[in-house]
N, C-alpha and C. Protein backbone atom coordinates (compact mmCIF):
# COMPACT_ATOMS: atom_id res chain seq x y z
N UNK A 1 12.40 22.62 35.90
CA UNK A 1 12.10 21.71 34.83
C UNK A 1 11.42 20.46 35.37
N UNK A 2 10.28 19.98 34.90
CA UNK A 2 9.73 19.07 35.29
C UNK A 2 10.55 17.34 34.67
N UNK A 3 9.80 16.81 35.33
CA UNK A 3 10.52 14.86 35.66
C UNK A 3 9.68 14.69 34.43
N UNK A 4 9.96 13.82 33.17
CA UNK A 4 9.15 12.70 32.84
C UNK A 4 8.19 12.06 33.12
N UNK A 5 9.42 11.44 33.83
CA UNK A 5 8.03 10.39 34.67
C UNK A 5 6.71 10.84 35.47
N UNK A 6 6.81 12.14 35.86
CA UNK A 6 6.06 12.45 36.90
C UNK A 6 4.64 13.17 36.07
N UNK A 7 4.98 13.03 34.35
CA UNK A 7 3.88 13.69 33.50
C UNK A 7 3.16 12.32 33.24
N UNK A 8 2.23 12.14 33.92
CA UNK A 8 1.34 10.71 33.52
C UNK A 8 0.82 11.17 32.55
N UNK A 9 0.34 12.04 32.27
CA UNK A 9 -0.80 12.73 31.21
C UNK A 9 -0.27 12.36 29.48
N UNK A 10 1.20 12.65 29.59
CA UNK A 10 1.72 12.25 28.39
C UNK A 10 2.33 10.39 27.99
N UNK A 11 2.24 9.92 29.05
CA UNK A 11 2.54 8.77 28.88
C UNK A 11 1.08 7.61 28.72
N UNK A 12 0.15 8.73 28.55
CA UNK A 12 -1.30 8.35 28.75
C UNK A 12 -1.46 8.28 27.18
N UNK A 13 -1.25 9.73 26.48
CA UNK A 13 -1.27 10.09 25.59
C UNK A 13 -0.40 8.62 24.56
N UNK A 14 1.12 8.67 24.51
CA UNK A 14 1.80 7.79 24.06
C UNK A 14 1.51 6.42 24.07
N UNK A 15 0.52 5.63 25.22
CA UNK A 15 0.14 4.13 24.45
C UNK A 15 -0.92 4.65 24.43
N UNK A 16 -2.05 5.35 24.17
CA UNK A 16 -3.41 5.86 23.31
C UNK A 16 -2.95 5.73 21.71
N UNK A 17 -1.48 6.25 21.70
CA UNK A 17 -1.24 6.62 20.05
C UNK A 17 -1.14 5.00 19.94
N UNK A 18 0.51 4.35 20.66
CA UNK A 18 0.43 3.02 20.43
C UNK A 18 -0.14 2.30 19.66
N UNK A 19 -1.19 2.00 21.40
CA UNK A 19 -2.42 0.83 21.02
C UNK A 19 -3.16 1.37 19.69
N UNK A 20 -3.26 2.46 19.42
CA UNK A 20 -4.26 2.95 18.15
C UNK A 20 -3.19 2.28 16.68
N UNK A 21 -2.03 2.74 16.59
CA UNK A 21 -1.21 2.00 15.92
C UNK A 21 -1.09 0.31 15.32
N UNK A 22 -0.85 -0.14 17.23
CA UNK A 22 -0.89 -1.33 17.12
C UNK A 22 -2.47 -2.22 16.34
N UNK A 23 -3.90 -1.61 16.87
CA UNK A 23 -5.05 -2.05 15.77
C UNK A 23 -4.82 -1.85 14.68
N UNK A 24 -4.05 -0.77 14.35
CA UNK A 24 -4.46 -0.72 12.81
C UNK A 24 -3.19 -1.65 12.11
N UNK A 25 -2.67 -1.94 12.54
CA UNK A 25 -1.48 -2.85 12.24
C UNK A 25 -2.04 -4.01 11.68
N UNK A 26 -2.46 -4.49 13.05
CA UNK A 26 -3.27 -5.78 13.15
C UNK A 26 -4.09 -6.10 11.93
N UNK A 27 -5.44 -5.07 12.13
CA UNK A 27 -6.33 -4.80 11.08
C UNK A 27 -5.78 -5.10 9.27
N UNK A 28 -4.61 -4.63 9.45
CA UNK A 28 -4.16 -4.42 8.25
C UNK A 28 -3.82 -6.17 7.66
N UNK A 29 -3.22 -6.29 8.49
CA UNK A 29 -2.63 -8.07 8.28
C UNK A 29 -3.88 -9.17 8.84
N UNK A 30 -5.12 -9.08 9.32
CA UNK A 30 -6.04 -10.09 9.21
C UNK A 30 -6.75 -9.25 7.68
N UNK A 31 -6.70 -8.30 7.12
CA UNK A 31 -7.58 -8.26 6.19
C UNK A 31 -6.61 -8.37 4.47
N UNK A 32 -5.46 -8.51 5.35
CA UNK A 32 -4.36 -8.73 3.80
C UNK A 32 -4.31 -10.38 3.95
N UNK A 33 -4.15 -10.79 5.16
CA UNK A 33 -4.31 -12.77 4.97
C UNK A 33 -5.73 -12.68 4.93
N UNK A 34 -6.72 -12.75 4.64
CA UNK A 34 -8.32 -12.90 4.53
C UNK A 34 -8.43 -12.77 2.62
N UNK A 35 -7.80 -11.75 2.44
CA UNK A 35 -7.64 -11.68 0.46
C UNK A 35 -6.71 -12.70 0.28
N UNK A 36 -5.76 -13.28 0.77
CA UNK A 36 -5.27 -14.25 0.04
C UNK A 36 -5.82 -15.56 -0.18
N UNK A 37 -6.86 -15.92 1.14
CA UNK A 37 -7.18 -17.16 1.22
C UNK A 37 -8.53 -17.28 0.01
N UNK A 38 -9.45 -16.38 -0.14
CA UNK A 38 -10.58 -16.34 -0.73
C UNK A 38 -9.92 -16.09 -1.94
N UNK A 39 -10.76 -16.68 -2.87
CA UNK A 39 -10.32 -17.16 -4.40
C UNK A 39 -11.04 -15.47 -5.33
N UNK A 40 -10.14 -14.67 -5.84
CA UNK A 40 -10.80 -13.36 -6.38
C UNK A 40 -12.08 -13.67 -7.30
N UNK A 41 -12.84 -12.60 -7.06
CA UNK A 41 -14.11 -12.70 -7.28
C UNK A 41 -14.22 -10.85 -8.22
N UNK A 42 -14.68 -11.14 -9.26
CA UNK A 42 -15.27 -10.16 -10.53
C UNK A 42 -16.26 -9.09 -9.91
N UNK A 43 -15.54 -8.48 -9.24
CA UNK A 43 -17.14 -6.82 -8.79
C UNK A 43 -18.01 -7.02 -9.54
N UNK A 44 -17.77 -6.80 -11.44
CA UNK A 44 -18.43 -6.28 -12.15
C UNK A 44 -18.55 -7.64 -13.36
N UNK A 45 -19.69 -8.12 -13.30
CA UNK A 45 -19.80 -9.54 -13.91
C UNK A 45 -20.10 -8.85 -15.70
N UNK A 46 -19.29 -9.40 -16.72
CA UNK A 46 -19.18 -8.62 -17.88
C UNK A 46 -20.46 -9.06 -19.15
N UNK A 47 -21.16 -8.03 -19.17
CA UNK A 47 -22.60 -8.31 -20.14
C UNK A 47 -22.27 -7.66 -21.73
N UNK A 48 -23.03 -8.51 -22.22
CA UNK A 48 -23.23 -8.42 -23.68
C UNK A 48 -23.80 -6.84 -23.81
N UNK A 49 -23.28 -5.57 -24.51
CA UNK A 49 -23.47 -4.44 -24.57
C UNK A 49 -24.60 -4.35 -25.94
N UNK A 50 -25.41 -3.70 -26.30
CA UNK A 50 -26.13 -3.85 -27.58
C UNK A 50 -26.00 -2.41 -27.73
N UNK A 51 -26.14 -1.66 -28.77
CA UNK A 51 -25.93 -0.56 -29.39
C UNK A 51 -26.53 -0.25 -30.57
N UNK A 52 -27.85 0.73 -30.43
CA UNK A 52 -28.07 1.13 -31.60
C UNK A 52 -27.76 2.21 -32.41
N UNK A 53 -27.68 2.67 -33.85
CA UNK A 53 -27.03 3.67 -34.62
C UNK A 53 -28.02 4.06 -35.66
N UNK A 54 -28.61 5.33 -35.51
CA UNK A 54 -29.56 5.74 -36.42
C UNK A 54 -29.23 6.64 -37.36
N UNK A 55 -29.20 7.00 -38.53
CA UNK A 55 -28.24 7.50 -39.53
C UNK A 55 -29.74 8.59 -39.31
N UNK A 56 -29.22 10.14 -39.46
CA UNK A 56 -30.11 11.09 -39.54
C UNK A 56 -29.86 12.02 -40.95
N UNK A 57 -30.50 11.83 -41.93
CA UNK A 57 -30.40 13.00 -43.09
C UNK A 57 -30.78 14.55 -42.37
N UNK A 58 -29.84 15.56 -43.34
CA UNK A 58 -29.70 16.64 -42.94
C UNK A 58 -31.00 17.58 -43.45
N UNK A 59 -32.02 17.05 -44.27
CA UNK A 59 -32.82 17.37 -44.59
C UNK A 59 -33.86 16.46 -43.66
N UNK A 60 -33.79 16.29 -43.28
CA UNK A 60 -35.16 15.58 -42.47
C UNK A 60 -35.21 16.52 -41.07
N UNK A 61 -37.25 16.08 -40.35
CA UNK A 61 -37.49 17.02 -39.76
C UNK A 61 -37.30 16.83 -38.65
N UNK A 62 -36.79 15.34 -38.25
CA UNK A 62 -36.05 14.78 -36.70
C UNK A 62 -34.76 15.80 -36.54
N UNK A 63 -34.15 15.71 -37.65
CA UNK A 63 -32.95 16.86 -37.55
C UNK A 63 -33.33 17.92 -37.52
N UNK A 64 -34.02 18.81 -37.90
CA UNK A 64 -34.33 20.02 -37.64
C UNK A 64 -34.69 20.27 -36.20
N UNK A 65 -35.65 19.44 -35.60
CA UNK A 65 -35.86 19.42 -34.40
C UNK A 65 -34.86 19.38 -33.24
N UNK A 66 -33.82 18.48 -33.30
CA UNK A 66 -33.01 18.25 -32.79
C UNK A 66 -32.08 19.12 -32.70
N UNK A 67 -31.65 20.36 -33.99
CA UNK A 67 -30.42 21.20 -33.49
C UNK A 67 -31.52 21.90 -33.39
């Protein structure tokens, strides 16, 4: 049975995971204090919608065309 200690390969492995851990940690908490300080801001700035409605008789030849 092999030593622990004597497997560098896996203890190589284990702070690779770590340190990968530890960035995203980090990452996580400078970009969650960075949204608190900046005042929220609207993605989608809200516009006046216009809409037109054209009444079609069932006898007319726009309708015929159309179905």
């Amino acid at each position: 049975m092999s030593d622990w200690t004597s497997l560098w390969y896996v203890w190589l492995i284990l702070l690779a995971v770590f340190l990968l851990l530890l960035c995203g940690v980090s990452a996580s908490c400078v970009k969650f204090c960075c949204r608190k300080k900046r005042p929220p801001v609207e993605t989608f700035p809200r516009h006046p919608c216009d809409l037109t409605v054209i009444g079609i008789d069932s006898d007319s030849t726009a309708h015929s065309t159309v179905t």
